[in-house]
Protein backbone atom coordinates (compact mmCIF):
# COMPACT_ATOMS: atom_id res chain seq x y z
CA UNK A 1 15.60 -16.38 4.94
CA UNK A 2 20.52 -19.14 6.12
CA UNK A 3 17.46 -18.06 6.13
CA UNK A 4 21.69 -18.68 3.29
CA UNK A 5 18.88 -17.73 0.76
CA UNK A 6 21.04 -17.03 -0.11
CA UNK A 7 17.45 -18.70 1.51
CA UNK A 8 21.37 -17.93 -1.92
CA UNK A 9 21.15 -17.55 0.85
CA UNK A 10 22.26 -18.59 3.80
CA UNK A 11 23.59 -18.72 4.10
CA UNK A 12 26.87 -17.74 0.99
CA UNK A 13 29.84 -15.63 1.59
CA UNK A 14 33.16 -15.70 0.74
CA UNK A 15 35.50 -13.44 2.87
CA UNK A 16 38.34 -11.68 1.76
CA UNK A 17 41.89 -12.38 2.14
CA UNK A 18 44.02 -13.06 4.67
CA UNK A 19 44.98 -9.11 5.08
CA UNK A 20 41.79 -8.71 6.44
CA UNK A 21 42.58 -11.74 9.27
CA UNK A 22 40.71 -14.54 7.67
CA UNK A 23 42.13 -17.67 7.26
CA UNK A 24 41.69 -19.38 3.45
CA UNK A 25 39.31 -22.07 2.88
CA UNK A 26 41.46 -24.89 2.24
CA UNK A 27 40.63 -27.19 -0.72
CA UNK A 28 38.59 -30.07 -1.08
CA UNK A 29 37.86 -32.74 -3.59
CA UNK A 30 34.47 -32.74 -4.93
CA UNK A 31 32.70 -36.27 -5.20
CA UNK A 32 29.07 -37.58 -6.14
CA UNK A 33 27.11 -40.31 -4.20
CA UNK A 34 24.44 -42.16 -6.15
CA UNK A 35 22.00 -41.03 -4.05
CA UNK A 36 18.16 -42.45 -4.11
CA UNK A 37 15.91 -40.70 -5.36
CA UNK A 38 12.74 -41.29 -3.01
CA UNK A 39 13.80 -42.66 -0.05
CA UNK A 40 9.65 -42.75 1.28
CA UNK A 41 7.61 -44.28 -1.75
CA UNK A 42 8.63 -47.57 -2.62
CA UNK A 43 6.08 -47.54 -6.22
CA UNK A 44 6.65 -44.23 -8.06
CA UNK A 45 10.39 -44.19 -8.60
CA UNK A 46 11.56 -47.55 -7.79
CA UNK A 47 15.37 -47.75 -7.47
CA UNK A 48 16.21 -44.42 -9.54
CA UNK A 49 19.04 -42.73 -8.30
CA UNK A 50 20.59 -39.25 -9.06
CA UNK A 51 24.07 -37.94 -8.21
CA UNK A 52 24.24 -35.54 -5.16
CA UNK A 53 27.48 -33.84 -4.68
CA UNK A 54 29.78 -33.60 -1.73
CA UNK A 55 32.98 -31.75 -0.95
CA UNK A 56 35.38 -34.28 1.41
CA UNK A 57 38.85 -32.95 2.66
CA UNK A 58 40.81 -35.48 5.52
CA UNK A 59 44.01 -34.02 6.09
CA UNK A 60 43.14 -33.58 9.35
CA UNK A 61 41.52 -36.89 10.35
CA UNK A 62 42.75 -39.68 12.41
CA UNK A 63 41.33 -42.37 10.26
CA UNK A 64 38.94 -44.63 11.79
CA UNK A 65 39.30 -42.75 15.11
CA UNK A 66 38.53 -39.42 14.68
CA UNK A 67 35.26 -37.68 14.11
CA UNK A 68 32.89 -36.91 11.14
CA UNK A 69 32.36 -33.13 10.98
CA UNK A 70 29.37 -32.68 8.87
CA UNK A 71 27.78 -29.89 7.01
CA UNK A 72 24.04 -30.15 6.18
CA UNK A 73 24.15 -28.33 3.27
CA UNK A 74 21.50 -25.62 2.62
CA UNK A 75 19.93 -23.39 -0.37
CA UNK A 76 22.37 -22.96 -2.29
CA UNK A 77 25.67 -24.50 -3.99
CA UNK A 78 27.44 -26.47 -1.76
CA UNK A 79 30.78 -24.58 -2.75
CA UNK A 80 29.59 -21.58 -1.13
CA UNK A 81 29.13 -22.88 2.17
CA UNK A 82 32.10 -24.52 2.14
CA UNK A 83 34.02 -21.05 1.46
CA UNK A 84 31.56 -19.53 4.16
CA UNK A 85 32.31 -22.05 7.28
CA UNK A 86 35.79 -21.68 8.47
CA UNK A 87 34.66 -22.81 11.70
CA UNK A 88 34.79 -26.41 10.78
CA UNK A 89 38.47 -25.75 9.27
CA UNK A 90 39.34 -24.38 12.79
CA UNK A 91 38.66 -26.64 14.68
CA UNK A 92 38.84 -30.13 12.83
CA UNK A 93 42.77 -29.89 13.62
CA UNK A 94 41.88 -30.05 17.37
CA UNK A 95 39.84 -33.26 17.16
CA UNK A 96 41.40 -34.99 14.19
CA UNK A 97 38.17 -34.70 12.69
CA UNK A 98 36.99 -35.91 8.80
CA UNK A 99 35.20 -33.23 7.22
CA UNK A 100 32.39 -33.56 4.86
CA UNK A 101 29.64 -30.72 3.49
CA UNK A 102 26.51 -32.46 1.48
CA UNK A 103 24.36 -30.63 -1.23
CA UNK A 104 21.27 -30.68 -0.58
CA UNK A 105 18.93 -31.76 -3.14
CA UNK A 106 17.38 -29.64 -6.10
CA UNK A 107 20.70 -26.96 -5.37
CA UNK A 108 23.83 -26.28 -6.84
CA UNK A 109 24.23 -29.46 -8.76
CA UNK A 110 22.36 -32.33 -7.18
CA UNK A 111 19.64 -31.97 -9.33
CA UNK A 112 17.36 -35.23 -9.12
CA UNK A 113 15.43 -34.94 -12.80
CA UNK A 114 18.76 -33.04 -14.30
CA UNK A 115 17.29 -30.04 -16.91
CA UNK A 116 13.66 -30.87 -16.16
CA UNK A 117 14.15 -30.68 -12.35
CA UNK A 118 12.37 -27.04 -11.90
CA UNK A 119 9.34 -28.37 -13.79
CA UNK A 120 6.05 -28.72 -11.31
CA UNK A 121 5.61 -31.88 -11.84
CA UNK A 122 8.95 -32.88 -10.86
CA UNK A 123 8.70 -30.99 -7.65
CA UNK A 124 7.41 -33.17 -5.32
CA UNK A 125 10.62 -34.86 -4.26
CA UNK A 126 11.56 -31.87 -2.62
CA UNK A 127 11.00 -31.70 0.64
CA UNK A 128 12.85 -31.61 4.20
CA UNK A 129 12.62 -35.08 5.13
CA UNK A 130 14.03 -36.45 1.91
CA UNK A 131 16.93 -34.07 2.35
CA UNK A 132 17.53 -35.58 5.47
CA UNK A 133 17.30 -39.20 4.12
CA UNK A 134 20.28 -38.27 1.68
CA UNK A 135 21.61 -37.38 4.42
CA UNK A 136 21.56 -40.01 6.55
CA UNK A 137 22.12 -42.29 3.73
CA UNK A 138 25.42 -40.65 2.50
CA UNK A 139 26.63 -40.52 6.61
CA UNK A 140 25.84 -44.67 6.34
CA UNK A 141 27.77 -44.94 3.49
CA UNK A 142 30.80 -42.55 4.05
CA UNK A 143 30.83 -44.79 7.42
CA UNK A 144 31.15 -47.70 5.82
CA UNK A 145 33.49 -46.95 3.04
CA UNK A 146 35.90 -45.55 5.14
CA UNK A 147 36.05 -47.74 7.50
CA UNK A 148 34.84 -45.08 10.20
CA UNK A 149 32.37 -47.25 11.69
CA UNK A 150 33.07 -46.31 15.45
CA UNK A 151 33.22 -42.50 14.37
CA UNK A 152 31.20 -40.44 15.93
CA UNK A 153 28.84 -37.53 13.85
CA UNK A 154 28.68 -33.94 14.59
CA UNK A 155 26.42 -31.69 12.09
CA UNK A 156 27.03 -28.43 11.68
CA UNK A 157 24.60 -26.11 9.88
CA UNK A 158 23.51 -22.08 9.64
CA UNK A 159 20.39 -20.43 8.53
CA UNK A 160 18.10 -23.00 7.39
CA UNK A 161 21.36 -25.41 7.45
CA UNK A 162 20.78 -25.27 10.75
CA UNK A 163 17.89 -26.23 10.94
CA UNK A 164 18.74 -29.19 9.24
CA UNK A 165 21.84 -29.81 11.66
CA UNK A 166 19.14 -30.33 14.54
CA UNK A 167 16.90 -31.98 12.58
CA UNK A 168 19.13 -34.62 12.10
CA UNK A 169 19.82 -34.94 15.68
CA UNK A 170 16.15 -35.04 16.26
CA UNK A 171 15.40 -37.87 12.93
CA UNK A 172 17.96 -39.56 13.38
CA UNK A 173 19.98 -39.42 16.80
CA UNK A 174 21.66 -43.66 15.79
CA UNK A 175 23.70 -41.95 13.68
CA UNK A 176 24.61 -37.79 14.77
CA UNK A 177 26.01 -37.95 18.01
CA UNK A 178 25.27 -33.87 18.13
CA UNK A 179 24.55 -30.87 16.19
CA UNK A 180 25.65 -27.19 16.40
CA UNK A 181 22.69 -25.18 14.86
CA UNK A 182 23.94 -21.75 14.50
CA UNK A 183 21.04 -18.82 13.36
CA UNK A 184 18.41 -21.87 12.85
CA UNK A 185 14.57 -20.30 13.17
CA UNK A 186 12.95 -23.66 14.06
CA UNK A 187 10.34 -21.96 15.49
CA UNK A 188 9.36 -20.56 12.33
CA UNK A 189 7.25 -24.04 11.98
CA UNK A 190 4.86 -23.64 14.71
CA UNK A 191 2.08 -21.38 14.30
CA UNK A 192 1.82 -19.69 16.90
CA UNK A 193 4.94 -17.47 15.86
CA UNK A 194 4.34 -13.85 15.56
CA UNK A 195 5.84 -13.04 12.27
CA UNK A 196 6.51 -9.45 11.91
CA UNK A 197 9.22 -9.96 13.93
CA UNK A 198 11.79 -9.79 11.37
CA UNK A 199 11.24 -6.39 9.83
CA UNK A 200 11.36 -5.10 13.02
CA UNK A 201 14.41 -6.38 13.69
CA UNK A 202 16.18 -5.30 10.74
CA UNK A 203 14.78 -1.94 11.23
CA UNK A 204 16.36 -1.88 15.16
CA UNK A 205 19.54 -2.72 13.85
CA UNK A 206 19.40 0.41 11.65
CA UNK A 207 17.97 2.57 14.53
CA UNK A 208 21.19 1.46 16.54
CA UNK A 209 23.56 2.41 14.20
CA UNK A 210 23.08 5.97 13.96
CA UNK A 211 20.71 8.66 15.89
CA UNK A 212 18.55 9.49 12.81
CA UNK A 213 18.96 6.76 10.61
CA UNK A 214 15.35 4.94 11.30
CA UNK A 215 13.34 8.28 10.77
CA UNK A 216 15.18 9.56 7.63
CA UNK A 217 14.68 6.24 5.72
CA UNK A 218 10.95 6.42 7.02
CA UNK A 219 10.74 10.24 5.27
CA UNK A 220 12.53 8.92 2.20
CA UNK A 221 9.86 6.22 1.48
CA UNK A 222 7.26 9.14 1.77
CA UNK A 223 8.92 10.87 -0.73
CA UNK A 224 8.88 7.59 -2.97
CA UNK A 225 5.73 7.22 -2.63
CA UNK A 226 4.70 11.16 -3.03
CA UNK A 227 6.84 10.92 -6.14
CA UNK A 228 5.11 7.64 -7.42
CA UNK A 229 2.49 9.24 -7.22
CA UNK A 230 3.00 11.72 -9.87
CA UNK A 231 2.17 9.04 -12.60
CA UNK A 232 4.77 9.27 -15.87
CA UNK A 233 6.88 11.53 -14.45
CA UNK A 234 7.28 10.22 -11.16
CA UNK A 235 7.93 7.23 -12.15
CA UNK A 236 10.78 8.98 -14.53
CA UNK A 237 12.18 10.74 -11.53
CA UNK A 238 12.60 7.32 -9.14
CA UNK A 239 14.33 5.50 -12.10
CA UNK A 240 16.63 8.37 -12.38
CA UNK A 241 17.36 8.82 -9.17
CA UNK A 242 18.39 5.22 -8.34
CA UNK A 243 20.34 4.56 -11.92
CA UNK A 244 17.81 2.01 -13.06
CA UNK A 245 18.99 -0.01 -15.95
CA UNK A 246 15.06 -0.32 -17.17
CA UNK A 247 12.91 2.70 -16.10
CA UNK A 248 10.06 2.12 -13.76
CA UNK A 249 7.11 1.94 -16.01
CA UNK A 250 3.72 1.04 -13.98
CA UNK A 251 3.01 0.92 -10.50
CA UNK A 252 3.83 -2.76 -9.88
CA UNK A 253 7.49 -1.77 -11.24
CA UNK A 254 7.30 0.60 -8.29
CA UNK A 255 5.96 -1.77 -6.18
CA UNK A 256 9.19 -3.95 -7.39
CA UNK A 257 11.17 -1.17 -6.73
CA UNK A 258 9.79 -1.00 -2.64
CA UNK A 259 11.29 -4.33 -2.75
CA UNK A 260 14.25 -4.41 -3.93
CA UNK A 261 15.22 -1.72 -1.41
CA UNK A 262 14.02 -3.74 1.57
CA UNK A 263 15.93 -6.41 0.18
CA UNK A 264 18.92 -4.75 0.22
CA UNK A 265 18.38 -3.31 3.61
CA UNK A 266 18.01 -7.15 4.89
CA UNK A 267 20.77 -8.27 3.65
CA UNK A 268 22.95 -5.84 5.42
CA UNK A 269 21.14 -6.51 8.77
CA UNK A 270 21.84 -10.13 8.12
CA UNK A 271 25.53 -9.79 7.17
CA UNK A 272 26.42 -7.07 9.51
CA UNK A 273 29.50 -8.61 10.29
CA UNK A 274 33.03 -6.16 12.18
CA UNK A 275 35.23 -7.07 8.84
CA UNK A 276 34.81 -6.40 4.75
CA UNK A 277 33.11 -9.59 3.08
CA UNK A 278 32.56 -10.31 -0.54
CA UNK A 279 28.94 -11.47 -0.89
CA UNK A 280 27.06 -10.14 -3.51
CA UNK A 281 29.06 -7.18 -3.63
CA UNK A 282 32.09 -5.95 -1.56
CA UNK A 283 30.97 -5.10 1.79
CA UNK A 284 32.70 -3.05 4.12
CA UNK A 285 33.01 -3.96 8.20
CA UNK A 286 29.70 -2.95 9.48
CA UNK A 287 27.66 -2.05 6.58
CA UNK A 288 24.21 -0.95 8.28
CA UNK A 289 26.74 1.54 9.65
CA UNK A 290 27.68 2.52 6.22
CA UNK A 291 24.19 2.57 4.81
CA UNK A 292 23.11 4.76 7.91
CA UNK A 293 25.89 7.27 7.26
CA UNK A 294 25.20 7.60 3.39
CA UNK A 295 21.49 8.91 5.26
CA UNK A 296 22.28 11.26 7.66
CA UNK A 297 25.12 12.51 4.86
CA UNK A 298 22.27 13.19 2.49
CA UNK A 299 20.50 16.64 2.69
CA UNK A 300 17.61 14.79 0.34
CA UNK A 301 16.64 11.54 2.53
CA UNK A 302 15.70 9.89 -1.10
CA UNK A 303 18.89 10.75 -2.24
CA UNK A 304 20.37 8.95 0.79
CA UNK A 305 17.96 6.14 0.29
CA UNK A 306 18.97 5.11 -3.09
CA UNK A 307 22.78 5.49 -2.26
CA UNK A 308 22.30 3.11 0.88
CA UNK A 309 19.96 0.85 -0.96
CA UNK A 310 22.81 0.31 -3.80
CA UNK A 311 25.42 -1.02 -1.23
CA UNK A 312 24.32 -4.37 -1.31
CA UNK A 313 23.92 -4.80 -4.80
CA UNK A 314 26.82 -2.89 -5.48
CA UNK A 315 29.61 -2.72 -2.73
CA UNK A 316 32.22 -0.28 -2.26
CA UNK A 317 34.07 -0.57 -5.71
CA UNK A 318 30.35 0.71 -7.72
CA UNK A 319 31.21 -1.19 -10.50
CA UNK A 320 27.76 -1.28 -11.56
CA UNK A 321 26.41 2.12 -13.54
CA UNK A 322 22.84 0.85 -13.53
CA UNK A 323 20.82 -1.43 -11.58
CA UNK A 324 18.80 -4.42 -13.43
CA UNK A 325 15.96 -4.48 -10.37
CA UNK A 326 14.35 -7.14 -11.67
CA UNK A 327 17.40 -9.29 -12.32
CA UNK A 328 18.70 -8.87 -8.52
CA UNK A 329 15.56 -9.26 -6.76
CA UNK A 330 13.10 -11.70 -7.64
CA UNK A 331 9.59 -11.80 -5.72
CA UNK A 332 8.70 -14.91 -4.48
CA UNK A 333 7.52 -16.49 -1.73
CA UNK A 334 9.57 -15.57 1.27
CA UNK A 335 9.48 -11.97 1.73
CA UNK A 336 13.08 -11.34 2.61
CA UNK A 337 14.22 -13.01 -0.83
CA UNK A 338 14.59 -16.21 -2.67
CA UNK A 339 18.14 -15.35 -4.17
CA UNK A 340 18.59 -15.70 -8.11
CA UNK A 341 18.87 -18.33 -10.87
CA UNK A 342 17.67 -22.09 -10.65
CA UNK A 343 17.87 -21.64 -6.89
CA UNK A 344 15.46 -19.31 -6.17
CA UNK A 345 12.97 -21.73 -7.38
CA UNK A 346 14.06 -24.61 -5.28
CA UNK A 347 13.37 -22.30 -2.29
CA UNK A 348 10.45 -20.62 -3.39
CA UNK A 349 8.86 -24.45 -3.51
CA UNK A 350 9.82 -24.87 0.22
CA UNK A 351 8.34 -21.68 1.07
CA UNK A 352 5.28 -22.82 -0.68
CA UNK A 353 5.08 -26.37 1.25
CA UNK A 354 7.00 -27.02 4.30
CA UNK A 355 8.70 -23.60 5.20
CA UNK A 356 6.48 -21.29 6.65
CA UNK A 357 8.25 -17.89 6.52
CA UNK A 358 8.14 -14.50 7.70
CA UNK A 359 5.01 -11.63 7.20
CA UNK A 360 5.30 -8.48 5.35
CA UNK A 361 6.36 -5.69 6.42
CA UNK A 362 3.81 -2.85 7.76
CA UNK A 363 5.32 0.25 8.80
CA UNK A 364 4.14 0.30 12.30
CA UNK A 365 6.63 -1.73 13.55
CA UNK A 366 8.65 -1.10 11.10
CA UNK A 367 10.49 1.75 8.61
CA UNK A 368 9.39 -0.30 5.49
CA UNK A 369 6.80 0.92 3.44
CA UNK A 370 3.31 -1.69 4.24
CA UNK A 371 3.97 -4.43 1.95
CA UNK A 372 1.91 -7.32 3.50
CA UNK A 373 2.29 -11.25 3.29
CA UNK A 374 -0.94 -12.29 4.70
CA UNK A 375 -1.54 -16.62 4.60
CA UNK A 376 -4.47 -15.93 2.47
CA UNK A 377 -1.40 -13.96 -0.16
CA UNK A 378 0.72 -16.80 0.08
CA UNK A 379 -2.24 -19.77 -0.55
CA UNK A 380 -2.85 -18.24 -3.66
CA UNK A 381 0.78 -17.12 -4.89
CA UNK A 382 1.69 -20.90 -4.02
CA UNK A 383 -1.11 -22.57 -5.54
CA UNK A 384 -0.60 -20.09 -9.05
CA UNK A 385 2.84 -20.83 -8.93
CA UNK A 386 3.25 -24.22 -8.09
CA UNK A 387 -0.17 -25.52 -7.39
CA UNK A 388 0.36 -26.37 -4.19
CA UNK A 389 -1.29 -25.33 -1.37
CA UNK A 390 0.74 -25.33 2.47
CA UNK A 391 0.23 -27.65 4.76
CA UNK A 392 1.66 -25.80 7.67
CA UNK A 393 0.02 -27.99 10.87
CA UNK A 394 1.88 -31.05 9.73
CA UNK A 395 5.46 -29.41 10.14
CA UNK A 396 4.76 -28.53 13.40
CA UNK A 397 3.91 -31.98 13.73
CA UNK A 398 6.54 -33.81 11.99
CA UNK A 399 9.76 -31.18 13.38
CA UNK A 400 7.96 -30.85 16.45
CA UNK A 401 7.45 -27.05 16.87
CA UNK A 402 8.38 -25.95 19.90
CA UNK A 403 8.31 -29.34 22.10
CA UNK A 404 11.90 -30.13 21.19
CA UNK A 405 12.83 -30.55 25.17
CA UNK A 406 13.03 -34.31 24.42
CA UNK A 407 16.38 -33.51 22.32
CA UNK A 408 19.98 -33.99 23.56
CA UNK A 409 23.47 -33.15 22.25
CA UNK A 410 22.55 -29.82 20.42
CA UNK A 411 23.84 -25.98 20.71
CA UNK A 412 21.78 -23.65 19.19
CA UNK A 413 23.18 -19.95 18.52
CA UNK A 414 22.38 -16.82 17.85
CA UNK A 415 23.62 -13.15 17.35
CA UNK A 416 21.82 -10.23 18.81
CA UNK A 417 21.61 -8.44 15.45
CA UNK A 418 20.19 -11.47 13.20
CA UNK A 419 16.51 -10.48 12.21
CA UNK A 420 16.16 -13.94 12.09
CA UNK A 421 16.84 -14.82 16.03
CA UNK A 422 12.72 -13.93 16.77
CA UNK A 423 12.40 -17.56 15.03
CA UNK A 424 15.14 -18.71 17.14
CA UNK A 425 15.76 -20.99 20.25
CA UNK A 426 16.61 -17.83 22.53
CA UNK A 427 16.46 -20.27 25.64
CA UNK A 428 17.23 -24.02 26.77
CA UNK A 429 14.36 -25.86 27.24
CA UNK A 430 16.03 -28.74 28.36
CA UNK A 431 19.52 -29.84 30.28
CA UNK A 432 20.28 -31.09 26.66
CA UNK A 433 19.90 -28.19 24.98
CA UNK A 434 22.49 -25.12 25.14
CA UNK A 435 21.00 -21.99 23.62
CA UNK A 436 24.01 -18.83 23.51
CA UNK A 437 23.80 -15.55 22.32
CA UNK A 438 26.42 -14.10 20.28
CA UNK A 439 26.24 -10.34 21.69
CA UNK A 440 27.01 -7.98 18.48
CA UNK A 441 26.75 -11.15 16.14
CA UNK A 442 24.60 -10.94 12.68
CA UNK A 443 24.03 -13.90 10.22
CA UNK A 444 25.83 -17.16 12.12
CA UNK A 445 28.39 -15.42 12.32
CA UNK A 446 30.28 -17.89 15.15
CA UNK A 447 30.26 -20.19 12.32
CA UNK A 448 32.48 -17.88 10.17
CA UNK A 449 36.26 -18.33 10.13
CA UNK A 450 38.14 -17.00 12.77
CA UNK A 451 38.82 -13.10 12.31
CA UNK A 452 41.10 -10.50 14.31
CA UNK A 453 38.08 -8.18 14.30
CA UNK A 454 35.94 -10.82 16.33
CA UNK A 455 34.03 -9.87 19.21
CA UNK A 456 35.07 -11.03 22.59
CA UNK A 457 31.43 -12.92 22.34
CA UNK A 458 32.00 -14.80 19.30
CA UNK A 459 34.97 -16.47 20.50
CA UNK A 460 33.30 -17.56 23.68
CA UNK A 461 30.35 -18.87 22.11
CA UNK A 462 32.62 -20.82 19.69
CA UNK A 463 34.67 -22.06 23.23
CA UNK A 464 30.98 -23.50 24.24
CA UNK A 465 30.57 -25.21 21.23
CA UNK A 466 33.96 -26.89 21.49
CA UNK A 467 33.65 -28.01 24.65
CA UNK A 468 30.08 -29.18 23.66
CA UNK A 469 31.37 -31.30 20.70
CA UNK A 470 34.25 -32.36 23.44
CA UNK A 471 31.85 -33.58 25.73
CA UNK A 472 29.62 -35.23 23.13
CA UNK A 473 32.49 -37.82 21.81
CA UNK A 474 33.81 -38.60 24.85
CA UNK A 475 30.71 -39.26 26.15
């Protein structure tokens, strides 16, 4: 997945400069909280404790008074989420508001077992609830150390963040007042979810953006696979054509290959955003536009294909002459990408356990060549991998699926061009419960900085979640 796998995720950009209408993050001192270890077992671990990192800033707070603007950190180093919220920054003026971001355990560098964390058997501590216990914990403590007793808690999270932020609300509503989940798939814990939703979404945001765009990435994967086909010399062909670093040498380094192009085209669904970014690469404004255009510009649709498919990876400035496949895409268990480096493990445990994701694709709904995820795939990647097998009827149990009516106190968001809204909440169940759509929105993108190339739609939704938040503390 914000999910900011960046899942590396989510969830982890950094925008340009202020020529492009984006305010600075502003700075932040970084502290560690001796945080417990297992906050559920009271035998295996004892009292052990390991640092978890948090970035503080209260220039803006009316101490003791004002609120406690809280970011459930997600997959990925804390730092980037920081540099990827401006909301918070925004608005924490306006309400004198504290504001605090929280690593979340076995990222960035709140590792519980230090160099050994990533080995299976020190796995186990990873899991959603104990990430809310730190949490919790760390809100009790920051609370109490401050002298911020009588201040109220808003979470803020996107992507799987987000999920988090309501999650909170929901676990533990004595202590978060409300919760703004922006782009959080909740849903994507009940079973009943269809799940080739999100392929199909990415591929209607590419069927919007230009006339032919769809069908001439459909004809280019023929030609891959006509190519591939070809044994040896095939093979030689696709590595040339898309400036492989390594050539393509068997047919699961094509396979690899099919992959690392849908994982490109993802990311630009999910960080289709109106101004240039710096993610992974330098973006430009609209870069499924881009990619499109490279395609219809291309008299050879696999010529187009590789040109669009090397955007993400390597932005407007092609620094890159080759492209290491296997470095910047890593298979795992979440079909739309794990991320890279010590990370990518953390998630690909969750999307072993707890986090049930998304199925392959299957060109029928979609423009992607059939590369299926069935649950039977997954069982047995997870269980070679990690040796663990899913237990997905007990997180529909424990984060309560779809039955979330009883909630209060939380706005959940999404844009009209996130492939990740079909896990979404699309509608209120409840008087409690705001659900807005950001019309022309990708990735959480109302939780983004304030930009001069915003749509209209952003800035209302972000007027619904003040007002929200408003009513919430004075309530």
């Amino acid at each position: 997945m914000e999910m900011y796998r960046l899942q590396f995720v989510a969830i982890i950009i950094v925008l340009f400069s202020s020529c492009f209408g984006v305010n600075a993050s502003p700075k932040y001192v970084e502290k560690h909280f001796d945080q417990r270890l297992d906050h559920f077992n009271f035998v295996s671990y004892g009292d052990k404790t390991f640092k978890q990192r948090y970035l503080i800033q209260d220039q803006w707070w009316n101490p003791g008074k004002g609120p406690i603007f809280f970011y459930t950190g997600n997959e990925g180093p804390i730092t980037t989420f920081w540099d990827a919220t401006g909301f918070v920054f925004d608005i924490a003026p306006q309400f004198g508001a504290l504001v605090v971001f929280a690593e979340h355990r076995y990222y960035g560098e709140s590792l519980p077992f230090g160099n050994a964390t990533f080995e299976p058997a020190n796995m186990g501590l990873l899991s959603v609830n104990q990430a809310l216990a730190d949490y919790a914990l760390l809100i009790k403590f920051l609370k109490q150390s401050l002298n911020a007793t009588d201040c109220p808690v808003i979470t803020f999270g996107g992507s799987y963040g987000g999920m988090l932020s309501a999650y909170m609300r929901f676990k533990y509503p004595n202590m978060v007042i409300g919760s703004i989940a922006a782009s959080a798939p909740i849903n994507l814990l009940t079973q009943s979810l269809d799940r080739s939703f999100f392929f199909t979404a990415v591929t209607k945001d590419f069927s919007m953006a230009t006339p032919f765009c769809e069908s001439k990435v459909k004809q280019a994967f023929i030609i891959l696979m006509q190519t591939a086909a070809q044994g040896a010399s095939g093979l030689k062909k696709l590595s040339d054509l898309f400036k492989l670093c390594k050539p393509l040498s068997n047919n699961d380094d094509y396979f690899h290959l099919l992959g690392w192009i849908r994982n490109s085209f993802t990311n630009l669904a999910m960080f289709d955003y109106p101004y240039p970014t710096d993610f992974f690469s330098k973006l430009p404004g609209y870069p499924v536009k881009e990619a499109c255009q490279y395609m219809e510009d291309s008299i050879d649709p696999a010529e187009g294909l590789a040109k669009a498919a090397g955007l993400f990876y390597n932005g407007t400035d092609g620094t890159l002459k080759c492209f290491d496949i296997f470095k910047q895409f890593v298979e795992c268990a979440d079909q739309t990408g794990c991320g890279v480096g010590p990370d990518s493990k953390a998630w690909d445990y969750q999307a072993c356990t707890e986090i049930t994701l998304v199925g392959g694709s299957n060109n029928v709904t979609d423009m992607f060549p059939a590369m299926p995820w069935t649950p039977d795939m997954r069982n047995d990647y997870c269980y070679k991998k990690w040796k663990v097998i899913p237990r997905n009827t007990w997180s529909e149990v424990e984060f309560w699926g779809k039955d979330i009516g009883a909630a209060t106190n939380i706005v959940f968001s999404n844009g009209d061009l996130d492939p990740w809204r079909g896990g979404g909440v699309l509608k209120s169940p409840s008087a409690g419960i705001q659900a807005v759509t950001v019309t022309g929105g990708a990735h959480h993108l109302d939780l983004r900085a304030k930009n001069v190339h915003d749509p209209i739609s952003v800035m209302s939704v972000r007027e619904v979640e003040k007002q929200a938040i408003r009513k919430w503390i004075n309530s």
